[in-house]
N, C-alpha and C. Protein backbone atom coordinates (compact mmCIF):
# COMPACT_ATOMS: atom_id res chain seq x y z
N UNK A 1 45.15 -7.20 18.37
CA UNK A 1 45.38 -5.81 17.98
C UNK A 1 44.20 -5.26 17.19
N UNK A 2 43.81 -6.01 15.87
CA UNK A 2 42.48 -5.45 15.39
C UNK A 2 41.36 -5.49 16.26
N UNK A 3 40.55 -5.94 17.14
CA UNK A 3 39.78 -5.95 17.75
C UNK A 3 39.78 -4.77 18.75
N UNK A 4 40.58 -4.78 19.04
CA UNK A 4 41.05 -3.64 19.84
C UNK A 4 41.11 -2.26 19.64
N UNK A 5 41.74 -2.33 18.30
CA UNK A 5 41.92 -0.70 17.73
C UNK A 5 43.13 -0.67 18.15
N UNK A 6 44.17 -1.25 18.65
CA UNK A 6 45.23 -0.79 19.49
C UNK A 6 46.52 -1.26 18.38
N UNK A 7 47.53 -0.65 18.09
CA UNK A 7 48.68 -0.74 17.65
C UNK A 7 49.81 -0.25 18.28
N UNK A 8 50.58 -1.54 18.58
CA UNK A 8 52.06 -1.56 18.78
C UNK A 8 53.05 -1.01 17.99
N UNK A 9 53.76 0.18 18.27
CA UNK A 9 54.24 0.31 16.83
C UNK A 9 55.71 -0.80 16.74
N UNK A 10 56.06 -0.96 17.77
CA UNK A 10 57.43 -2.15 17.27
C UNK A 10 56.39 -3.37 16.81
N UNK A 11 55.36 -3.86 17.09
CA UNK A 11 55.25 -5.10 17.01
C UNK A 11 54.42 -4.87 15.30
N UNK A 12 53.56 -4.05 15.06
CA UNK A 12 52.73 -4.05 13.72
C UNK A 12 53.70 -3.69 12.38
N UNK A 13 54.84 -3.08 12.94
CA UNK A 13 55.90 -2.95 11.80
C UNK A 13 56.60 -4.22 11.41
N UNK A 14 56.91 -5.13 11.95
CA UNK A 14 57.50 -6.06 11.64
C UNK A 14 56.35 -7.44 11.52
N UNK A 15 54.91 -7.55 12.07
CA UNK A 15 54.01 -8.17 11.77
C UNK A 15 53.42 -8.29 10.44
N UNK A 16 53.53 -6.77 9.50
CA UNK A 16 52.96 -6.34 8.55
C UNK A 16 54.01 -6.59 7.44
N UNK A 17 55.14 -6.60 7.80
CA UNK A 17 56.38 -6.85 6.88
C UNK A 17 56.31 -8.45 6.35
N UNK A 18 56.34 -8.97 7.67
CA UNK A 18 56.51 -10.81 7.75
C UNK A 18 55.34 -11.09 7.14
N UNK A 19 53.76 -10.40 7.62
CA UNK A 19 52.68 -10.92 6.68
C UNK A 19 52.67 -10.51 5.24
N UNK A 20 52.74 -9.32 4.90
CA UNK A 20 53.05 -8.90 3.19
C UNK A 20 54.04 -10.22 2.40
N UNK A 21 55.47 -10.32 3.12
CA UNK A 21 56.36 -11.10 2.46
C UNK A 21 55.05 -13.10 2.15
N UNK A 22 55.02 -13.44 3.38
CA UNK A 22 54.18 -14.56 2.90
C UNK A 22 52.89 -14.64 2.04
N UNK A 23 52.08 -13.42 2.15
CA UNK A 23 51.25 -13.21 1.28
C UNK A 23 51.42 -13.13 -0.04
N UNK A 24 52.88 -12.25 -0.34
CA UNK A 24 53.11 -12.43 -1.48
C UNK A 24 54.11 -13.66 -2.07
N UNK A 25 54.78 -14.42 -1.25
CA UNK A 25 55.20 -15.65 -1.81
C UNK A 25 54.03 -16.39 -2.12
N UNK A 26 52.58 -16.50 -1.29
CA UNK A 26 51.78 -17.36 -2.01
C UNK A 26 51.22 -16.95 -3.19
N UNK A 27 51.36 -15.31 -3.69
CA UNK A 27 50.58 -14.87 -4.73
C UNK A 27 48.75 -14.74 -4.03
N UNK A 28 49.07 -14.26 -2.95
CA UNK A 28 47.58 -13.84 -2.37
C UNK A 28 47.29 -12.32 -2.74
N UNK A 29 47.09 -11.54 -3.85
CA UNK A 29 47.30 -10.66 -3.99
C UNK A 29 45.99 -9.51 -3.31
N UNK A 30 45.00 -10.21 -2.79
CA UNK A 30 43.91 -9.27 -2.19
C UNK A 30 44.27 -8.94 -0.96
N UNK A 31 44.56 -9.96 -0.28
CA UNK A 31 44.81 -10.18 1.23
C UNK A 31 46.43 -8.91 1.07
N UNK A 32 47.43 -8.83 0.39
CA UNK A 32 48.32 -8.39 0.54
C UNK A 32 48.11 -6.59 0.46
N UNK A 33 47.68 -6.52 -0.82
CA UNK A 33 46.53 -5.25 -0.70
C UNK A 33 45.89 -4.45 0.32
N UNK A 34 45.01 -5.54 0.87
CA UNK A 34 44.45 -4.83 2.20
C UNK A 34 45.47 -4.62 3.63
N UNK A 35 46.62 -5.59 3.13
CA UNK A 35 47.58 -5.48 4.76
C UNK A 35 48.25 -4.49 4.52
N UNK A 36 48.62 -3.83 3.00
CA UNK A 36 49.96 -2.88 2.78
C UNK A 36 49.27 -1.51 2.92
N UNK A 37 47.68 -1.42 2.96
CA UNK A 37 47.47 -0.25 2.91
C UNK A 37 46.91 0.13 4.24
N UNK A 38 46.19 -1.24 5.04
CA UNK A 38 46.63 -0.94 6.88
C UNK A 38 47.97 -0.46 7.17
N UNK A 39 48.89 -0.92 6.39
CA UNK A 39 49.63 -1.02 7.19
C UNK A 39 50.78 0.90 6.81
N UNK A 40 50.27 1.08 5.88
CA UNK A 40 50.53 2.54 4.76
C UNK A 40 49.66 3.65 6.18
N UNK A 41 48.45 2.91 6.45
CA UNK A 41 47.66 4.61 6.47
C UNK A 41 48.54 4.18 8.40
N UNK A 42 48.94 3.03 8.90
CA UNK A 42 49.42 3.35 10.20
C UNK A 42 50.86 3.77 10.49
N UNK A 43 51.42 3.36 9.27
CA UNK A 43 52.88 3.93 9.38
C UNK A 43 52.47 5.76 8.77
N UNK A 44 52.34 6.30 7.95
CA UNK A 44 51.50 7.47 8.29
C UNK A 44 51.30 8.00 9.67
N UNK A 45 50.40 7.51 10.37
CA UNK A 45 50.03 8.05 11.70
C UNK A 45 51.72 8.20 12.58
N UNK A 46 52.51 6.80 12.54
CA UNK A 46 53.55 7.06 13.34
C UNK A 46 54.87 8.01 12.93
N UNK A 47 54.99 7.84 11.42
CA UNK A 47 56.08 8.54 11.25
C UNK A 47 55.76 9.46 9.96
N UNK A 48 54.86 9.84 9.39
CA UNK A 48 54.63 10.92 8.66
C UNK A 48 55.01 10.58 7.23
N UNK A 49 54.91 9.59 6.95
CA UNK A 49 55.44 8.83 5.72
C UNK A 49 54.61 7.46 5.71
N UNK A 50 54.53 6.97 4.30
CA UNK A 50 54.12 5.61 4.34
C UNK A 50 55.15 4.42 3.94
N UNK A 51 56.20 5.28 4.21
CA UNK A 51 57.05 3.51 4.42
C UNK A 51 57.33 3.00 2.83
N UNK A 52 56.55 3.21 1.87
CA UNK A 52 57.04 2.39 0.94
C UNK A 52 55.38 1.48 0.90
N UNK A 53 55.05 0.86 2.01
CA UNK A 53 53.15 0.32 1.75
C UNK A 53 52.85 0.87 0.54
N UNK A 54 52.31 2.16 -0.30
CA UNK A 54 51.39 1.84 -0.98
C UNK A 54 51.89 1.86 -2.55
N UNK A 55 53.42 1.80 -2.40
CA UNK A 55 53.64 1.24 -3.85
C UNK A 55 53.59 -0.50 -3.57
N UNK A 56 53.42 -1.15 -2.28
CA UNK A 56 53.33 -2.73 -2.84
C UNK A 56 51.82 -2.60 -2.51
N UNK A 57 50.87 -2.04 -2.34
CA UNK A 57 49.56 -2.02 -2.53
C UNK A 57 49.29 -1.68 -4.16
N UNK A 58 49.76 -0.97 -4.72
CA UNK A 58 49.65 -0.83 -6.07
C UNK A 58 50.15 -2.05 -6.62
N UNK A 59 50.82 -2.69 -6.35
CA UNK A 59 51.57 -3.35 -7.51
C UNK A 59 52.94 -4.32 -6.37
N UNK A 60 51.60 -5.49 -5.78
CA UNK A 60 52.60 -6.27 -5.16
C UNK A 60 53.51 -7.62 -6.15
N UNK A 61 52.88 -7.95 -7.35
CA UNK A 61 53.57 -8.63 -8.51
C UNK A 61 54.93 -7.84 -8.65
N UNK A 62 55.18 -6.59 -8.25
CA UNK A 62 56.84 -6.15 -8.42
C UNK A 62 57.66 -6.20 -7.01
N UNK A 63 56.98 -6.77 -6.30
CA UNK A 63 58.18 -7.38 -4.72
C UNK A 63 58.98 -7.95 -5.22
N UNK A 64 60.19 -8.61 -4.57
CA UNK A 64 60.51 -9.48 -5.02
C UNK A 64 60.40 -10.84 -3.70
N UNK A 65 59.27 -10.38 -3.09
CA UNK A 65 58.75 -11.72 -2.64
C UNK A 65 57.68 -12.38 -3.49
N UNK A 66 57.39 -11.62 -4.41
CA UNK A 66 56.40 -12.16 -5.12
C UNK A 66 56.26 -13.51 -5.68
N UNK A 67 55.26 -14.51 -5.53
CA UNK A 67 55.81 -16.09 -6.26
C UNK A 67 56.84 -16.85 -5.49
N UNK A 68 57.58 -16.19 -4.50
CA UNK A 68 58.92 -17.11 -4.66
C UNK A 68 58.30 -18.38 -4.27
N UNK A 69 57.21 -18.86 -3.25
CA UNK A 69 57.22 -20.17 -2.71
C UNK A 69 57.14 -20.76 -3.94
N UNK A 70 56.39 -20.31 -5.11
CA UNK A 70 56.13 -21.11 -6.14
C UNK A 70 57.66 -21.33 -6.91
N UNK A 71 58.16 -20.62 -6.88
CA UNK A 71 59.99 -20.10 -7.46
C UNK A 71 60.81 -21.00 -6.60
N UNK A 72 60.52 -21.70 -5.33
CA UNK A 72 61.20 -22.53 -4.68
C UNK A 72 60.97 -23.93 -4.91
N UNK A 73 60.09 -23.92 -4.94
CA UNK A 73 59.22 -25.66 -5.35
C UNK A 73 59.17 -26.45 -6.46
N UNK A 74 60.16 -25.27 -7.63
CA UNK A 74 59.95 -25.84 -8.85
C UNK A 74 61.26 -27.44 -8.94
């Protein structure tokens, strides 16, 4: 899809969801950043709204996927 330029919108909505959630169970907080606000300016393009993306681009430590793998392992 990135190489391409091309977006699915059933498939990048739920790609971007599932990647945010693991990104933020590991506490990857750059990588999560850059996916919530791809994923902000394309939900934008489809539905005129950003979904909710760029408050976990601001401030993905308040998910509550945040940490959990670490929150599971203890």
């Amino acid at each position: 899809m990135k190489t391409e330029g091309v977006y699915n919108q059933g498939v990048w909505f739920l790609l971007c969801e599932v990647m945010c959630k693991a990104l933020c169970a590991l506490e990857k907080r750059e990588d999560v950043v850059v996916l919530a606000k791809k994923a902000a300016a394309l939900s934008k393009v489809y539905t005129g709204k950003d979904g909710g993306w760029s408050r976990v681009a601001e401030a993905p430590e308040k998910t509550a996927w945040w940490g959990r793998r670490k929150k599971l392992t203890k």
